[in-house]
Protein backbone atom coordinates (compact mmCIF):
# COMPACT_ATOMS: atom_id res chain seq x y z
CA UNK A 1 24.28 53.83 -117.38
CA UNK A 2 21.31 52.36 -115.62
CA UNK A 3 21.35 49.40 -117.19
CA UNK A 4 24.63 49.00 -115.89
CA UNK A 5 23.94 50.15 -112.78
CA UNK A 6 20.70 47.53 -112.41
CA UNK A 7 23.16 45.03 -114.08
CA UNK A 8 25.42 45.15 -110.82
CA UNK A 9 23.07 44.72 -108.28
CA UNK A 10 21.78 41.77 -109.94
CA UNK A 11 25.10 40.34 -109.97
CA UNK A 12 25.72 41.64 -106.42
CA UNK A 13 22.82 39.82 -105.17
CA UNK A 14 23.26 36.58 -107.24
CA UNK A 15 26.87 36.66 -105.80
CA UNK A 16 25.78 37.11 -102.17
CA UNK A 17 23.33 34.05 -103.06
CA UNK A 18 26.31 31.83 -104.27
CA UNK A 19 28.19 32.55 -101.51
CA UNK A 20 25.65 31.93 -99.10
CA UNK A 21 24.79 28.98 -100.89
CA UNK A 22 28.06 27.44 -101.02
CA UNK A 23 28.64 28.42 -97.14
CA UNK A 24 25.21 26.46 -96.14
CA UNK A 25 26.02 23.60 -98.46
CA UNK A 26 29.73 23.12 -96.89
CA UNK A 27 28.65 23.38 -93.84
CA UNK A 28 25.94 20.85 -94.11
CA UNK A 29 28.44 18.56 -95.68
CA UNK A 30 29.80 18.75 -92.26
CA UNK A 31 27.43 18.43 -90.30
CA UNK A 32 26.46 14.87 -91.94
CA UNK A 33 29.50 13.23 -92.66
CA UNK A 34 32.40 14.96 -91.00
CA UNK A 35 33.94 13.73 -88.04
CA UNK A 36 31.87 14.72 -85.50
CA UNK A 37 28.56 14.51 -87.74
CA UNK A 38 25.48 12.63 -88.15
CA UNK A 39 27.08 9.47 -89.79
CA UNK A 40 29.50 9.09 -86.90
CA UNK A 41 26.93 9.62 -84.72
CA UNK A 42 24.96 6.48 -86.00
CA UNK A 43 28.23 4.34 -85.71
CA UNK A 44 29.04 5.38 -82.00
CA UNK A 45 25.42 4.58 -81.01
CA UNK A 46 26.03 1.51 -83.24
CA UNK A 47 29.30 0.35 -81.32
CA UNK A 48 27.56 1.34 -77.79
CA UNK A 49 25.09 -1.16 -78.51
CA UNK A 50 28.16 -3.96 -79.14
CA UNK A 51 29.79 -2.81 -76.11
CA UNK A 52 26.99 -2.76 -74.03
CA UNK A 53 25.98 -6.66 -75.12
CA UNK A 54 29.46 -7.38 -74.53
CA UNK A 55 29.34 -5.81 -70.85
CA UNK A 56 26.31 -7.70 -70.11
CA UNK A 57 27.68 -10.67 -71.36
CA UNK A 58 30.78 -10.13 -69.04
CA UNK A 59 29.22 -9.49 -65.95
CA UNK A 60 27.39 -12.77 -66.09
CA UNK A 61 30.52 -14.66 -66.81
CA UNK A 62 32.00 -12.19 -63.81
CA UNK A 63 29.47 -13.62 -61.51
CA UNK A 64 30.18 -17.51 -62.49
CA UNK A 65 34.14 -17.05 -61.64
CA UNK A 66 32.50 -15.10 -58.44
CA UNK A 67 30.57 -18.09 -57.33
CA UNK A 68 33.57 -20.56 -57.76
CA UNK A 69 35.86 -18.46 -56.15
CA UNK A 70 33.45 -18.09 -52.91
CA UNK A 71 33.43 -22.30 -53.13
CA UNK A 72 37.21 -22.25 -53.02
CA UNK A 73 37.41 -19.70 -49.78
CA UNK A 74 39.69 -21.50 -47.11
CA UNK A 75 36.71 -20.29 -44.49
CA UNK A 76 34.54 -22.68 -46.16
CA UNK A 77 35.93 -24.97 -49.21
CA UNK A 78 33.08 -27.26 -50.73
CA UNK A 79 34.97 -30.61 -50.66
CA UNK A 80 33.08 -31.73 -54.34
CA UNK A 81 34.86 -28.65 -55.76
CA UNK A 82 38.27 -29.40 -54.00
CA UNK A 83 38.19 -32.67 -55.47
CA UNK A 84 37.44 -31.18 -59.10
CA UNK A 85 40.03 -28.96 -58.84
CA UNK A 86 42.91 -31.05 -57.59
CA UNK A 87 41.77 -34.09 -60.28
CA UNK A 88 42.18 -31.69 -63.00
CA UNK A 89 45.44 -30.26 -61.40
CA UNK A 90 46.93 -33.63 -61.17
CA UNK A 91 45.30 -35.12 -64.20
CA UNK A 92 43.89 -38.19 -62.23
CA UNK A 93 41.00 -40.06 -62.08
CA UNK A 94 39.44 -42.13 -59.50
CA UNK A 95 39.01 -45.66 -59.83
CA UNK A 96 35.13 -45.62 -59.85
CA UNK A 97 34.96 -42.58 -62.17
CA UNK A 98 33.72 -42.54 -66.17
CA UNK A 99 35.89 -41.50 -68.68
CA UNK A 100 34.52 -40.00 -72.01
CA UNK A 101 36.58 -39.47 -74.06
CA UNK A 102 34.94 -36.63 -76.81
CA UNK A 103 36.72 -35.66 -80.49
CA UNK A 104 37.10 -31.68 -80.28
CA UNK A 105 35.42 -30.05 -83.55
């Protein structure tokens, strides 16, 4: 009877162990690859680093289209950038102006 008794607790304890084990290990699973975990982590930091390139990029092309705009004001219109703009409205040329004509790749 105390052999059975002894045999029990082992088996109690090496249960609890499993169990523990198997709650840590699923858990930990988790934690790495699960929606929220460690992997996603690394791919949000990852596409933050995109984005942010991106919004850099953006604000410099932001600040080109700025700088014509202000050029086009009716306050103070730069007459060189009139002239561009209504030659490529009106798809003319002037008489004293080079044409190049380049093959798009």
């Amino acid at each position: 009877m105390v052999s059975r008794k002894r045999l029990r607790g082992f088996l109690t304890a090496l249960g609890l162990y499993a169990v523990a084990a198997a709650l840590i290990g699923y858990f930990w699973f988790h934690a790495f690859s699960g929606q929220r975990g460690l992997h996603a982590k690394h791919e949000i930091d990852q596409q933050l680093g995109e984005l942010t390139a991106e919004l850099g990029r953006l604000k410099v092309e932001k600040g080109a289209w700025e700088r014509k705009v202000a050029l086009l004001r009716s306050d103070g219109i730069d007459p060189d950038m009139l002239d561009e703009r209504a030659r490529a409205l009106l798809n003319v040329a002037h008489p004293n102006d080079v044409v190049l004509m380049l093959r798009r790749r």
